[in-house]
PDB file of N, CA and C in Angstrom:
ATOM      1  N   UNK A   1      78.302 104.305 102.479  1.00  0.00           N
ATOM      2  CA  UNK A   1      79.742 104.295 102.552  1.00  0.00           C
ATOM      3  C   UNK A   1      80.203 105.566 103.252  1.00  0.00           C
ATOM      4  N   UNK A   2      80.949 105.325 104.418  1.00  0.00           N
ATOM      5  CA  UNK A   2      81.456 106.751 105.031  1.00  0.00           C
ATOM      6  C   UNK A   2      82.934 107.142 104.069  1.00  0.00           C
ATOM      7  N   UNK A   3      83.528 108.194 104.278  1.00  0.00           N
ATOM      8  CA  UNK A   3      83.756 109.041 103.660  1.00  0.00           C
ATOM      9  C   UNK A   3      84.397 109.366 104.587  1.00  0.00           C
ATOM     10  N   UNK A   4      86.092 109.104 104.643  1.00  0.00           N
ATOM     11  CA  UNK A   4      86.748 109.779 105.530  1.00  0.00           C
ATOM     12  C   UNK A   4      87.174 111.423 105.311  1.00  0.00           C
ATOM     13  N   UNK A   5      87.928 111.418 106.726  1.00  0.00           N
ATOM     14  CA  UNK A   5      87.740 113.107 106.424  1.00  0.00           C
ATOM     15  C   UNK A   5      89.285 113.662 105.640  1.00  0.00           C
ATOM     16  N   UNK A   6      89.813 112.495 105.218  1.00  0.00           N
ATOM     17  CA  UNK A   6      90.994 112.807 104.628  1.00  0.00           C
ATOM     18  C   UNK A   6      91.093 112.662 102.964  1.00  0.00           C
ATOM     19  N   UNK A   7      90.267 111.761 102.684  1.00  0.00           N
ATOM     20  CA  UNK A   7      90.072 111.567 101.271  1.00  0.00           C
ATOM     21  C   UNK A   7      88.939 113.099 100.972  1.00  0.00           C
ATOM     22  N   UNK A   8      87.976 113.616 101.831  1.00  0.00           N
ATOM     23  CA  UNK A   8      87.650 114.574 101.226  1.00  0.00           C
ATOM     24  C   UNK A   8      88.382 115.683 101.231  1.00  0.00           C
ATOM     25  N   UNK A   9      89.093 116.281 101.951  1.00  0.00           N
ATOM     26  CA  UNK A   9      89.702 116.808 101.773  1.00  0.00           C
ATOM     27  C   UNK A   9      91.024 117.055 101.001  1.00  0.00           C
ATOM     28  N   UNK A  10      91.500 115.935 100.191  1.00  0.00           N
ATOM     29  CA  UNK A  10      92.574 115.646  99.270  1.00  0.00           C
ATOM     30  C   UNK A  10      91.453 115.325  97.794  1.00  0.00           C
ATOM     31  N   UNK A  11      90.209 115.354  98.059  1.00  0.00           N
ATOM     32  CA  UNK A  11      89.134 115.787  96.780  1.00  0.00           C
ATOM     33  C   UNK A  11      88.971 116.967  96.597  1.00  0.00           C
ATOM     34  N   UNK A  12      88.680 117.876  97.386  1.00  0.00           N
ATOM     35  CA  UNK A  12      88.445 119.201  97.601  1.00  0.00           C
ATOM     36  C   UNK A  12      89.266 120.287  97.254  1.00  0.00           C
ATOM     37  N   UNK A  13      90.615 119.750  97.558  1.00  0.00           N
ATOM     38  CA  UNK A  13      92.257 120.503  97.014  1.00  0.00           C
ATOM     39  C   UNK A  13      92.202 120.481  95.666  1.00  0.00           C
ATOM     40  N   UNK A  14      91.925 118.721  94.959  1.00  0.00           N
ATOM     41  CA  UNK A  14      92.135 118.847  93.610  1.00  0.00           C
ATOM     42  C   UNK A  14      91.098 119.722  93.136  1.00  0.00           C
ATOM     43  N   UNK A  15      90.013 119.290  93.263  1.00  0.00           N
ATOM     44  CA  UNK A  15      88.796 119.837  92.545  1.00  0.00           C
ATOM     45  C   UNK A  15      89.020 121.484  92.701  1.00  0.00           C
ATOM     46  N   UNK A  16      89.494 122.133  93.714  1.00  0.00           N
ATOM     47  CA  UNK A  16      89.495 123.557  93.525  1.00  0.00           C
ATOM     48  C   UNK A  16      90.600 123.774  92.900  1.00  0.00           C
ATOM     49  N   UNK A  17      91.372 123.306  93.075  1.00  0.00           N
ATOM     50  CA  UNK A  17      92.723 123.960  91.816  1.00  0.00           C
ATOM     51  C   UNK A  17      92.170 123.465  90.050  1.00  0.00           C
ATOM     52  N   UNK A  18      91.804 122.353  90.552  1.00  0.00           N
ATOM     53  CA  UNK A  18      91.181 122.420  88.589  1.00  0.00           C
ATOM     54  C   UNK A  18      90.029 123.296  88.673  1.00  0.00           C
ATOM     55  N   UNK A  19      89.541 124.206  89.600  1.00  0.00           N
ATOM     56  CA  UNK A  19      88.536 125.134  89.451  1.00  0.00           C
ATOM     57  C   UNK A  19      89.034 126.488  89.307  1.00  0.00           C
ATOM     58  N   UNK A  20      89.551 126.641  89.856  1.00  0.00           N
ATOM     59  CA  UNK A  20      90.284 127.552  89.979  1.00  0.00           C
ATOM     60  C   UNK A  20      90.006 128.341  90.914  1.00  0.00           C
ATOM     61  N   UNK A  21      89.632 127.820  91.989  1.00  0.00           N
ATOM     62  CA  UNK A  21      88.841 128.451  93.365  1.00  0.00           C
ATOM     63  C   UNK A  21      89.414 127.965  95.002  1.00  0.00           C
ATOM     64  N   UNK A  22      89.151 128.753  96.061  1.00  0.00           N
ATOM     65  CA  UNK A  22      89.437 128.369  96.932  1.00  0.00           C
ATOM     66  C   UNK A  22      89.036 127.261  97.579  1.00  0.00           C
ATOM     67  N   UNK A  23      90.106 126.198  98.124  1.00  0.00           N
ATOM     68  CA  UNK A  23      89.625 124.803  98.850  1.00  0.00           C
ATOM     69  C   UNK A  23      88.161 124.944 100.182  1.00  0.00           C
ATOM     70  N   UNK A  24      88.368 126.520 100.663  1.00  0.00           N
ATOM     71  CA  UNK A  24      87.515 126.828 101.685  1.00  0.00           C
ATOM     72  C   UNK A  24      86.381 127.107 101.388  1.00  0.00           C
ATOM     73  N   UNK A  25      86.215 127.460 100.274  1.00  0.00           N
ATOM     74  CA  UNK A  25      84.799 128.020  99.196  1.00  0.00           C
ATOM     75  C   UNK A  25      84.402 126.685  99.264  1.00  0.00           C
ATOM     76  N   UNK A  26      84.663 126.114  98.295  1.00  0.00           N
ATOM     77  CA  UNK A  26      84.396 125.110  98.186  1.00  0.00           C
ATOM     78  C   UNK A  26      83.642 124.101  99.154  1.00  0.00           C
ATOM     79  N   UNK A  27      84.606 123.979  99.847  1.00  0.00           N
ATOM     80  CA  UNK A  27      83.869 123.303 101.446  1.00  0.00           C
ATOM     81  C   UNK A  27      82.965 123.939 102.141  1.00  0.00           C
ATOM     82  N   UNK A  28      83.014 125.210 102.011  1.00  0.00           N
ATOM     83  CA  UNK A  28      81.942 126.012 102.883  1.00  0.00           C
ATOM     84  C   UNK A  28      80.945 125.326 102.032  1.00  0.00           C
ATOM     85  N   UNK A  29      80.518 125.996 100.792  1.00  0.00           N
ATOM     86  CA  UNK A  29      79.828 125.621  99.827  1.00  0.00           C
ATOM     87  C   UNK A  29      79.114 123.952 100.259  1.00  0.00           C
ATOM     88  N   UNK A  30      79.644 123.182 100.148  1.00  0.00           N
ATOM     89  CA  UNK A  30      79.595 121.583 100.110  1.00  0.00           C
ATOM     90  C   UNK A  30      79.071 121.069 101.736  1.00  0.00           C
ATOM     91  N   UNK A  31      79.315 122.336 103.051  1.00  0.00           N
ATOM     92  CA  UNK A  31      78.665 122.434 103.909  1.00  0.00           C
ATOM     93  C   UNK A  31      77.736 122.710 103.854  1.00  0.00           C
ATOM     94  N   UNK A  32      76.954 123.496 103.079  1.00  0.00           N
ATOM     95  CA  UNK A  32      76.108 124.386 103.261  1.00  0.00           C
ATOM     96  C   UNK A  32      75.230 123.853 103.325  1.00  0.00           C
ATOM     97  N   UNK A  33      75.584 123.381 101.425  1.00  0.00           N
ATOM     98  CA  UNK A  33      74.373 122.078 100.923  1.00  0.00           C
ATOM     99  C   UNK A  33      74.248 121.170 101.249  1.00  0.00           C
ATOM    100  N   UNK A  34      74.744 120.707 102.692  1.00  0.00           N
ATOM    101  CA  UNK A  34      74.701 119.294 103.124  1.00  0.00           C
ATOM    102  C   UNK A  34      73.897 119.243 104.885  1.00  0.00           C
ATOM    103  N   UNK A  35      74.093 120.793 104.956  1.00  0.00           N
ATOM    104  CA  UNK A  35      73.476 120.909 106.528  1.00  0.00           C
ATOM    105  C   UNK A  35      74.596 120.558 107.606  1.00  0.00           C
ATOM    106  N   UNK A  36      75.617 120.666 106.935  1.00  0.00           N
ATOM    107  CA  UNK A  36      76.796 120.685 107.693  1.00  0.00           C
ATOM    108  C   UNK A  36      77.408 118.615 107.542  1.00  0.00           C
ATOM    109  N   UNK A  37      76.876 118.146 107.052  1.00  0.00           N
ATOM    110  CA  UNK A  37      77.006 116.753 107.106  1.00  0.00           C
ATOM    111  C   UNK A  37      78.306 116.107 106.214  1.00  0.00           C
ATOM    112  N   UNK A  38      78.582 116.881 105.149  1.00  0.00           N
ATOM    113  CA  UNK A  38      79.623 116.661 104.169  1.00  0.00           C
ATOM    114  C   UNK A  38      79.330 115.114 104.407  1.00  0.00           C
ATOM    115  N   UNK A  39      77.982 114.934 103.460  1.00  0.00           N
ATOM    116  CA  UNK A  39      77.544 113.421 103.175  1.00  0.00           C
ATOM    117  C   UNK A  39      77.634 113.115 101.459  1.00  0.00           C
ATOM    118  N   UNK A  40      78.967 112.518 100.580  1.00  0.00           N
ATOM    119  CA  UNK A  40      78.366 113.019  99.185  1.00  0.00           C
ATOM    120  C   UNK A  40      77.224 111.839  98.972  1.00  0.00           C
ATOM    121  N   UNK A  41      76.690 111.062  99.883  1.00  0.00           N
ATOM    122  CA  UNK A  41      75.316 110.281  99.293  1.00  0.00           C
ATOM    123  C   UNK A  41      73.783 110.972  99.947  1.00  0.00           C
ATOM    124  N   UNK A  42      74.446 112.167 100.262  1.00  0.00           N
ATOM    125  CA  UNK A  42      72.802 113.018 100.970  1.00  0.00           C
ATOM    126  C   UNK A  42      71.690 113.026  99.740  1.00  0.00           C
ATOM    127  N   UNK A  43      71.020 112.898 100.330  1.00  0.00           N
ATOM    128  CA  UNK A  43      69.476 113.799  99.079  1.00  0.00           C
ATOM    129  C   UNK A  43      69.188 114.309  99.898  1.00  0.00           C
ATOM    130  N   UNK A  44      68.697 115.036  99.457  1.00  0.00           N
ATOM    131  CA  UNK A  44      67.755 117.176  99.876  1.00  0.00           C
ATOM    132  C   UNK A  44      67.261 117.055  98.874  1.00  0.00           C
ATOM    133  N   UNK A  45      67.039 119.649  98.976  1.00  0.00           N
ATOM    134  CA  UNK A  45      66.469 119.816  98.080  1.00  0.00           C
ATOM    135  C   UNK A  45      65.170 119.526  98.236  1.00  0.00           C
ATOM    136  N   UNK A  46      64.462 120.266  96.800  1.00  0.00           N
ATOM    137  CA  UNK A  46      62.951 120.099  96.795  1.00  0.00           C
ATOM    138  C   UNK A  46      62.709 118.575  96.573  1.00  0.00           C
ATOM    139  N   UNK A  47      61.661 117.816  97.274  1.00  0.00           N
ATOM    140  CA  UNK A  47      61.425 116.521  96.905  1.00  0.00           C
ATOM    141  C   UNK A  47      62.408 115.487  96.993  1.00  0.00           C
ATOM    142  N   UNK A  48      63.331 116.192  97.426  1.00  0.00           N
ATOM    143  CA  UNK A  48      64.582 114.874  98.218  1.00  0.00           C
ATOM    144  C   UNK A  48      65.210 114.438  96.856  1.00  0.00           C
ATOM    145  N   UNK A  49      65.504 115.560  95.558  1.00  0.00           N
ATOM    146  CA  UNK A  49      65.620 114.559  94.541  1.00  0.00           C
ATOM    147  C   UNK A  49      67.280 115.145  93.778  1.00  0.00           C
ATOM    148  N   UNK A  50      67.674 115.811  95.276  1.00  0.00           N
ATOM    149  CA  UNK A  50      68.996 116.439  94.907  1.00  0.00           C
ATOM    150  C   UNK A  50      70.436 115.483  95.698  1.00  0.00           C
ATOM    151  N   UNK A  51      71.459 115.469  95.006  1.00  0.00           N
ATOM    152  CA  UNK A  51      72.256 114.512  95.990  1.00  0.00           C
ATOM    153  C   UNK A  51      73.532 114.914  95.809  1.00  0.00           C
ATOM    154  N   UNK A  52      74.338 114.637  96.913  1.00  0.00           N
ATOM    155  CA  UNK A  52      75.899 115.027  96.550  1.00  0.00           C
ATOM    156  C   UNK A  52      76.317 116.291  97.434  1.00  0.00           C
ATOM    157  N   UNK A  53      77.281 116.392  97.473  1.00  0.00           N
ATOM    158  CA  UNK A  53      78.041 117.042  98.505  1.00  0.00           C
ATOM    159  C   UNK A  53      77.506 119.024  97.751  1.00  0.00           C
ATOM    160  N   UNK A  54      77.552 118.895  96.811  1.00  0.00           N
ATOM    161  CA  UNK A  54      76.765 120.314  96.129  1.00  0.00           C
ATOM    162  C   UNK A  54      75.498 120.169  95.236  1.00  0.00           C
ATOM    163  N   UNK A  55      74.741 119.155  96.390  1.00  0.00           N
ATOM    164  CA  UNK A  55      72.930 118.481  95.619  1.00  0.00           C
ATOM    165  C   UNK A  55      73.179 118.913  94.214  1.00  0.00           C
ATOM    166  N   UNK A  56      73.509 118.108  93.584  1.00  0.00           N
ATOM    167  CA  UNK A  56      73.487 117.929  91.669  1.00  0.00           C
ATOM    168  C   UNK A  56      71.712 117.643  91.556  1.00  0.00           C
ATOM    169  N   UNK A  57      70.965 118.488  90.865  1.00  0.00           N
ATOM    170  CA  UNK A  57      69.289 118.309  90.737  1.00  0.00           C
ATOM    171  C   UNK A  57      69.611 117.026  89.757  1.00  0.00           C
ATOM    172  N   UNK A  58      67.982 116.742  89.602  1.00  0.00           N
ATOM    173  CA  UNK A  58      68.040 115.842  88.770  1.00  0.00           C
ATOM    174  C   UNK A  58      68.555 115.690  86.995  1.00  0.00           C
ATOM    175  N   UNK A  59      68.666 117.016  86.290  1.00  0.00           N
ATOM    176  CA  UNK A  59      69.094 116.979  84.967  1.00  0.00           C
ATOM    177  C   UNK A  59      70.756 117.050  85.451  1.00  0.00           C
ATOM    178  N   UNK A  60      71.264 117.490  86.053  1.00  0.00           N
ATOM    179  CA  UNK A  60      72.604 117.357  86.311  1.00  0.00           C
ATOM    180  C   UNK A  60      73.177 116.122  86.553  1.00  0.00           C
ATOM    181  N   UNK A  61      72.247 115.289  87.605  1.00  0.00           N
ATOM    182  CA  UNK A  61      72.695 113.899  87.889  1.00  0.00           C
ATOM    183  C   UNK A  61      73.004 112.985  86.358  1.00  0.00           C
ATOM    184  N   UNK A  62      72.192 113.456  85.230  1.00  0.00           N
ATOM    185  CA  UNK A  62      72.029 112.981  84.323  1.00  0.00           C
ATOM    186  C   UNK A  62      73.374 113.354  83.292  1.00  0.00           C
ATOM    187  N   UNK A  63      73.764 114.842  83.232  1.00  0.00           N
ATOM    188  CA  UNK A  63      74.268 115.080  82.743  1.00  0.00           C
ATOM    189  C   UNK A  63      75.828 114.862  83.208  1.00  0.00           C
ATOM    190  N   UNK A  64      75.880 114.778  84.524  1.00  0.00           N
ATOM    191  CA  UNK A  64      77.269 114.808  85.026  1.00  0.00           C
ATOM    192  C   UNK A  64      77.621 113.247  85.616  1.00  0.00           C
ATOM    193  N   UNK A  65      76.603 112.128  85.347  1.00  0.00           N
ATOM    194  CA  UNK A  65      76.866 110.926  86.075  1.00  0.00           C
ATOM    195  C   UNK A  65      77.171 110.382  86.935  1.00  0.00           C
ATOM    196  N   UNK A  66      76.030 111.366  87.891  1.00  0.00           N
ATOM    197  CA  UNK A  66      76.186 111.159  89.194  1.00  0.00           C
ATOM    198  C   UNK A  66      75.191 110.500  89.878  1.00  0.00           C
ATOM    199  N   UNK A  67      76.009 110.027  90.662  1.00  0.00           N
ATOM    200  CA  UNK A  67      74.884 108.659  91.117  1.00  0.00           C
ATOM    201  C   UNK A  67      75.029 107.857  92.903  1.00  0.00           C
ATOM    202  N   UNK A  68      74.083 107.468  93.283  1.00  0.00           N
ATOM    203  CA  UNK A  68      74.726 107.173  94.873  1.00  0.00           C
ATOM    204  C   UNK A  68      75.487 106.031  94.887  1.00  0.00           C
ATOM    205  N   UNK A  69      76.677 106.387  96.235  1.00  0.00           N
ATOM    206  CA  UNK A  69      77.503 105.635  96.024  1.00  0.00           C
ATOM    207  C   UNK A  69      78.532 105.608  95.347  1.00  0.00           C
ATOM    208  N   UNK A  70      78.907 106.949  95.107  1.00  0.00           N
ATOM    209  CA  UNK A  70      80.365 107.278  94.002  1.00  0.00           C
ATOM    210  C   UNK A  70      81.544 107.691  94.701  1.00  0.00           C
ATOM    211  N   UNK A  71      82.362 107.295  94.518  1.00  0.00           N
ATOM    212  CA  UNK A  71      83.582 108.199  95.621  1.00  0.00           C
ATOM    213  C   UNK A  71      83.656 109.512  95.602  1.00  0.00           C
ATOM    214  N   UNK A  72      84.218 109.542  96.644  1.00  0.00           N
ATOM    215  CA  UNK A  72      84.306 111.342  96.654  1.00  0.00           C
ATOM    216  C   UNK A  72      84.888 111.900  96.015  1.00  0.00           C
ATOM    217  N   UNK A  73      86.098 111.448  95.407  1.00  0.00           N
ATOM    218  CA  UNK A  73      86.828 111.874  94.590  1.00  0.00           C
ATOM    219  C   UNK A  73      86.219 111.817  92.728  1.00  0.00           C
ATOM    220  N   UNK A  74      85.240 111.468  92.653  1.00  0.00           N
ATOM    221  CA  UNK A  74      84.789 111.633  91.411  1.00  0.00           C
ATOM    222  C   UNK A  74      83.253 112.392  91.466  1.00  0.00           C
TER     223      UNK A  74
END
């Protein structure tokens, strides 16, 4: 599923104000870990077993219910 560049960025606004952090952090951040792709269905990481726009490892995927194929906004 592509992922326009407007819904992430109206994810990115919310998510940093309920963070309490900058929208640019953030995105840098979500670049970083993506190789510049801002893909949230990427896997990386060691063993390809990380995914998401800030690779959630595998006990996180678990803990935070994350999974491929989720909108960006969640």
């Amino acid at each position: 599923m592509m992922v326009s560049m407007g819904d992430l960025v109206s994810s990115v606004r919310a998510s940093a104000a309920r963070l309490g952090i900058s929208p640019v952090d953030l995105l840098t951040a979500m670049s970083y870990e993506t190789g510049g792709k801002l893909d949230p269905n990427q896997w990386g990481g060691a063993g390809g077993r990380y995914l998401g726009l800030i690779q959630f490892g595998p006990e996180e995927q678990r803990k935070y219910g994350v999974k491929p194929g989720m909108d960006v906004g969640d």
